[in-house]
N, C-alpha and C. Protein backbone atom coordinates (compact mmCIF):
# COMPACT_ATOMS: atom_id res chain seq x y z
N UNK A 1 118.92 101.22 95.71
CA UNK A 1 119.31 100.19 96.65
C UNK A 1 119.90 99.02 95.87
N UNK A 2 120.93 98.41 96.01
CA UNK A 2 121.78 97.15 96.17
C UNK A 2 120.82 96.35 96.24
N UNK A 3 120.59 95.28 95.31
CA UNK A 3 119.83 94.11 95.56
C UNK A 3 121.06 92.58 95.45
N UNK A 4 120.71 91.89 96.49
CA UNK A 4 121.83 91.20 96.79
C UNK A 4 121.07 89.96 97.02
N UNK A 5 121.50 88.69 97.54
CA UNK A 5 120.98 87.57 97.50
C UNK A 5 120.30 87.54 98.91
N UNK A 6 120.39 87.97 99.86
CA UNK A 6 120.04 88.41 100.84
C UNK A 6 118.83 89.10 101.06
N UNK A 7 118.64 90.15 99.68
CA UNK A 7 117.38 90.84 99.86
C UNK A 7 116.41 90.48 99.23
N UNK A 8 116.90 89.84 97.93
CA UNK A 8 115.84 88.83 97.51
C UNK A 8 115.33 88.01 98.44
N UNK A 9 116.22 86.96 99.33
CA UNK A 9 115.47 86.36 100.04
C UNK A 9 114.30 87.09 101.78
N UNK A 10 114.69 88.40 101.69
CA UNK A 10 113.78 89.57 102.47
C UNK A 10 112.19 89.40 101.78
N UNK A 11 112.78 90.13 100.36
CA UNK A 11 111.71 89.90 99.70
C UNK A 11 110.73 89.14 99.92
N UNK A 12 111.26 87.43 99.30
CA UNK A 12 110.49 86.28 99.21
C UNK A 12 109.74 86.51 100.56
N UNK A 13 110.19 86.56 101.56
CA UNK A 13 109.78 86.04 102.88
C UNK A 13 108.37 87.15 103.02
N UNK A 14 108.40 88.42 102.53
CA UNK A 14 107.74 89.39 102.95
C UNK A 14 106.23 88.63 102.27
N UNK A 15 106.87 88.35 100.88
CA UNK A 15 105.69 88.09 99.96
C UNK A 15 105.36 86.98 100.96
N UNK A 16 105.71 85.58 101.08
CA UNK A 16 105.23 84.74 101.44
C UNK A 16 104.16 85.30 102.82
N UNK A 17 104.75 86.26 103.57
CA UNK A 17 104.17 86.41 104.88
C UNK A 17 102.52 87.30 104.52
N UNK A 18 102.90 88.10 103.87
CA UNK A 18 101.86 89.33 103.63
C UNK A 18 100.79 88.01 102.45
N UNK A 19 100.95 87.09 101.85
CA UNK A 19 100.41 85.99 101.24
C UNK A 19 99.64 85.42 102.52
N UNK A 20 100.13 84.81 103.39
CA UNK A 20 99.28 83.57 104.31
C UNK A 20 98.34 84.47 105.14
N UNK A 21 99.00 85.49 105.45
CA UNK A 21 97.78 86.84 106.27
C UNK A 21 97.00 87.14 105.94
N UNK A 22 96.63 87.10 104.33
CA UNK A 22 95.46 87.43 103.67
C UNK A 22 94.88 86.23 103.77
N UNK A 23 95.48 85.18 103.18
CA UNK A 23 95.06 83.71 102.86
C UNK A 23 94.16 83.24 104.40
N UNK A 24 94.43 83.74 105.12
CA UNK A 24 93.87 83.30 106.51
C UNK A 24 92.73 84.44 107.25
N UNK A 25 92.58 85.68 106.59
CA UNK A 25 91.29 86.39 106.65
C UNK A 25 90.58 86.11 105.78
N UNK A 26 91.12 85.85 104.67
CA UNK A 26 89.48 85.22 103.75
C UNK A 26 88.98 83.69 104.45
N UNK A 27 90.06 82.77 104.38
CA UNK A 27 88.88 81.62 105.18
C UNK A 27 89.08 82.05 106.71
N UNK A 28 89.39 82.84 107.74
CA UNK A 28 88.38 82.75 108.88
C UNK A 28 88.53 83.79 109.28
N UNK A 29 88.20 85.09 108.87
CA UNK A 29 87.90 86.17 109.58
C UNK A 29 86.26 86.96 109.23
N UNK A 30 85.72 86.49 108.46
CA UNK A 30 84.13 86.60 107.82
C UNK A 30 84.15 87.48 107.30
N UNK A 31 85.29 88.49 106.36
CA UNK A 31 85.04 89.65 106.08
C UNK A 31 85.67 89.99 104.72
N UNK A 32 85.63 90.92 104.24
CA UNK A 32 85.41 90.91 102.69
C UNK A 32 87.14 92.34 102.65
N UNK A 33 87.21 92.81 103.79
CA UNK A 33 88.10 94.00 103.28
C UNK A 33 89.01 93.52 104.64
N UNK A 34 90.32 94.26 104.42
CA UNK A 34 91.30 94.03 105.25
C UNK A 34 92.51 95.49 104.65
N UNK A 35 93.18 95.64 106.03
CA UNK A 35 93.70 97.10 105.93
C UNK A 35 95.37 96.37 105.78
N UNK A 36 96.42 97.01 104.57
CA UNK A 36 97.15 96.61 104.29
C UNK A 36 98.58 97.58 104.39
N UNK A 37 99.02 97.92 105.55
CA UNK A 37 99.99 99.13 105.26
C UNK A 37 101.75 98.34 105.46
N UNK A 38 102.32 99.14 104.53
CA UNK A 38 103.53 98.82 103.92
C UNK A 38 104.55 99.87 104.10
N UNK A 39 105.74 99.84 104.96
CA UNK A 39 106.42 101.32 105.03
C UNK A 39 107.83 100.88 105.01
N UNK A 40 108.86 101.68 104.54
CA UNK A 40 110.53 101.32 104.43
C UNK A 40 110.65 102.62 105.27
N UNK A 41 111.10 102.62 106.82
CA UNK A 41 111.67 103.88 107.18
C UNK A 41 113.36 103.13 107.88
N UNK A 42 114.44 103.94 107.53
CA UNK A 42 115.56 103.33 108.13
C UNK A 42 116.26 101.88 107.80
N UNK A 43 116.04 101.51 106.47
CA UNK A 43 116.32 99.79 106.14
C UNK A 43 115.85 98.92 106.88
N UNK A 44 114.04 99.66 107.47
CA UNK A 44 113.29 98.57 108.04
C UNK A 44 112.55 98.52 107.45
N UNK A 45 111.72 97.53 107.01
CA UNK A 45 110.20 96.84 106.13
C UNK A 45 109.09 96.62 107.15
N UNK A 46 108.15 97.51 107.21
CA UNK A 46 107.24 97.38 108.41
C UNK A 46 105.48 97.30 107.59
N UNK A 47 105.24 95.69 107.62
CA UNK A 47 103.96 95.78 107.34
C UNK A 47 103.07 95.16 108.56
N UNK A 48 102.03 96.24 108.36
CA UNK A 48 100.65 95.81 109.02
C UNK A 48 99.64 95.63 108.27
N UNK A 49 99.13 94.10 109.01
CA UNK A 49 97.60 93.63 107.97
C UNK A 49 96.74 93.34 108.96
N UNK A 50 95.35 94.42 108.83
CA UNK A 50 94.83 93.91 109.87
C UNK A 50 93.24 94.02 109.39
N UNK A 51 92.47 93.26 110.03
CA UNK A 51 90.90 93.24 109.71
C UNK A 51 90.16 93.08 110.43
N UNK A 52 89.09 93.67 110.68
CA UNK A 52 87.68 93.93 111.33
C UNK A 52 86.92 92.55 111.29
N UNK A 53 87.00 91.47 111.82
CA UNK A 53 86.71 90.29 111.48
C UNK A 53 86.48 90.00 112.57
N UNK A 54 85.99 88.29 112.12
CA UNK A 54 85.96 87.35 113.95
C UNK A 54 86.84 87.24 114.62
N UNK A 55 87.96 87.75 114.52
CA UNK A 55 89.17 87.57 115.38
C UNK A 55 89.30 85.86 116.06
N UNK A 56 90.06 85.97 117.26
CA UNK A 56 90.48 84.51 118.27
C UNK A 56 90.77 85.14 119.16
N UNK A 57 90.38 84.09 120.12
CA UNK A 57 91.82 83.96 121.51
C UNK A 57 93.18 83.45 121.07
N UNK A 58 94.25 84.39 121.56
CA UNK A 58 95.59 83.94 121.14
C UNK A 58 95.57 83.15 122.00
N UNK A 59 95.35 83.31 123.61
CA UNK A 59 95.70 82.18 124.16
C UNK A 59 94.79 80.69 124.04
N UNK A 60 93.82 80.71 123.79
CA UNK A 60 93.20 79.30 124.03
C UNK A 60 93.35 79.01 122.53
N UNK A 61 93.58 79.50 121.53
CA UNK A 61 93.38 78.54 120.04
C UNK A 61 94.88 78.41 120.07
N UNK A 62 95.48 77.34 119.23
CA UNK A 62 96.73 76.82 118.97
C UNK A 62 97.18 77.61 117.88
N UNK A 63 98.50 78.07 118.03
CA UNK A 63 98.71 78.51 116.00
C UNK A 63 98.87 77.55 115.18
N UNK A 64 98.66 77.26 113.75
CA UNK A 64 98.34 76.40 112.92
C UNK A 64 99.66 76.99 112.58
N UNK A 65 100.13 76.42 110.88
CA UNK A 65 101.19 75.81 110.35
C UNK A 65 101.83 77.06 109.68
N UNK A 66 100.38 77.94 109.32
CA UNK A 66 100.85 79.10 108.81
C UNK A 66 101.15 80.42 109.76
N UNK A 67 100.91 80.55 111.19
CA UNK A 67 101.15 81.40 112.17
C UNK A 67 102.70 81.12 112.37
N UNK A 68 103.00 79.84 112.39
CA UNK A 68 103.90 79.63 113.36
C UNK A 68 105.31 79.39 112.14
N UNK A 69 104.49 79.38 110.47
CA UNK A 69 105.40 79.58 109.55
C UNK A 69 105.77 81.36 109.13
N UNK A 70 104.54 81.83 109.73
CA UNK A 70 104.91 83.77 109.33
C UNK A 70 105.89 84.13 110.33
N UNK A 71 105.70 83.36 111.53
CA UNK A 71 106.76 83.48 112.79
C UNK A 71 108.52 83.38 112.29
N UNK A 72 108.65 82.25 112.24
CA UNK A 72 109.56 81.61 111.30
C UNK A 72 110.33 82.17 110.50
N UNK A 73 109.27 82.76 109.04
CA UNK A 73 110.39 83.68 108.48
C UNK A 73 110.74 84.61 108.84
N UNK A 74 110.28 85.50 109.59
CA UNK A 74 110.36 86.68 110.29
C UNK A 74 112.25 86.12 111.11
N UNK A 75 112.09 85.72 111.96
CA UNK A 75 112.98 85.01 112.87
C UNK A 75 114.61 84.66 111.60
N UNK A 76 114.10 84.30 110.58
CA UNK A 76 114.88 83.93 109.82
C UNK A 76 115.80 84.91 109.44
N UNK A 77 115.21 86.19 109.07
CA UNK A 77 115.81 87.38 108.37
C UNK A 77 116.34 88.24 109.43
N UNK A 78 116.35 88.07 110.78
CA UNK A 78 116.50 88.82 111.83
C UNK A 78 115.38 89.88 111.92
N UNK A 79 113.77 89.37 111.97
CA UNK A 79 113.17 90.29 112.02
C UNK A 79 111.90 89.87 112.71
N UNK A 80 111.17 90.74 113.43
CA UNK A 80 109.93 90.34 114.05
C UNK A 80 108.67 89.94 113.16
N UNK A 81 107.90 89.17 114.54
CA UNK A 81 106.77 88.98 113.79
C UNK A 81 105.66 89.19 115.12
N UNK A 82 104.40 89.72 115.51
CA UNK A 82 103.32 90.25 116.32
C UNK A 82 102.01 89.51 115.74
N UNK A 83 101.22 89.21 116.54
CA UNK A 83 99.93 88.86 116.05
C UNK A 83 99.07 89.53 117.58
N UNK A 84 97.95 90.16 117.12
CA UNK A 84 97.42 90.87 118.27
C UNK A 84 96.02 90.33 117.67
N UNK A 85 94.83 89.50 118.22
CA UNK A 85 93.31 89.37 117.88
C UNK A 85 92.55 88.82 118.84
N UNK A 86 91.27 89.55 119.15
CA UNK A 86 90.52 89.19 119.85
C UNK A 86 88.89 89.21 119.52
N UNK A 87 88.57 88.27 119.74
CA UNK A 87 87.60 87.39 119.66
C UNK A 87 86.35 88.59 119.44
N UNK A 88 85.90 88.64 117.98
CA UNK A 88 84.80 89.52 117.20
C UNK A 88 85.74 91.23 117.25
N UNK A 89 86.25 91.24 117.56
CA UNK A 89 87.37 92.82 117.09
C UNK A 89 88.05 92.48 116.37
N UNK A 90 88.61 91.24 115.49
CA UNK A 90 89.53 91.54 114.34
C UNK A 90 90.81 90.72 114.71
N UNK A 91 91.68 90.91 113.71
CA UNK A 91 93.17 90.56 113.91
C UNK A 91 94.35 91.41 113.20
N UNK A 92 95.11 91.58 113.92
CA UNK A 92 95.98 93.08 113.07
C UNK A 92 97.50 92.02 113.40
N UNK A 93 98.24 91.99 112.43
CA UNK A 93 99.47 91.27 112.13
C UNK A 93 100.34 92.24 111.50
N UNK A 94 101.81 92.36 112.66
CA UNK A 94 102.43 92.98 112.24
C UNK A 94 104.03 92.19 112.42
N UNK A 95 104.78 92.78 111.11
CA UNK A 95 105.92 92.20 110.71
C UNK A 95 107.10 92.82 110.22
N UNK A 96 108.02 93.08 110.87
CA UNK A 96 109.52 94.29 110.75
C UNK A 96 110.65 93.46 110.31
N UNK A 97 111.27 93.61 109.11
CA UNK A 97 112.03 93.03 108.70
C UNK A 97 113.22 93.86 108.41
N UNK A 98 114.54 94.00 108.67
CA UNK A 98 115.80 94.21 108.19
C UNK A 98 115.93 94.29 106.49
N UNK A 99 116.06 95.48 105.53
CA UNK A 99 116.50 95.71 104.38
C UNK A 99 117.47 95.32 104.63
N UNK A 100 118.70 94.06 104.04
CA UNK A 100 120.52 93.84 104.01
C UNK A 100 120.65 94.41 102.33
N UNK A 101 121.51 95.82 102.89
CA UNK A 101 122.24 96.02 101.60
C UNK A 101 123.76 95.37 101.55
């Protein structure tokens, strides 16, 4: 694959995202392990991070700086971003990003 200035900045964004998802199950999900899957099918980047934790209400808690920054880059690269958690089942975060060759 062609690495271009474009995919570096894919890159960055992935790292940064798959970074604050962890960073935010160690301080509030109470749990020590978290499930990390990573897949390239079709020049799409599809990770899911998800953990068996205290979960939230999406609707009654606000997103903080880093939800609404994993949002963000996602949006940036032309690519999604999902947050699915409920309250003592966990939180599973998922994020599809565009490979630009």
């Amino acid at each position: 694959m062609y690495v271009n200035e474009t995919s570096q900045c894919t890159g960055r964004n992935h790292h940064l995202q798959n970074q604050e998802a962890l960073t935010n199950i160690r301080k509030y999900a109470s749990v020590d392990k978290a499930l990390v899957k990573i897949k390239i099918i079709a020049d799409i980047v599809y990770v899911e991070i998800q953990d068996k934790g205290s979960g939230f209400d999406i609707i009654k808690e606000s997103r903080g700086v880093g939800l609404f920054s994993m949002e963000e880059r996602a949006k940036s690269v032309e690519g999604s971003f999902l947050i699915e958690s409920s309250q003592d089942k966990g939180t599973k975060v998922t994020v599809e990003i565009p490979v630009f060759n």
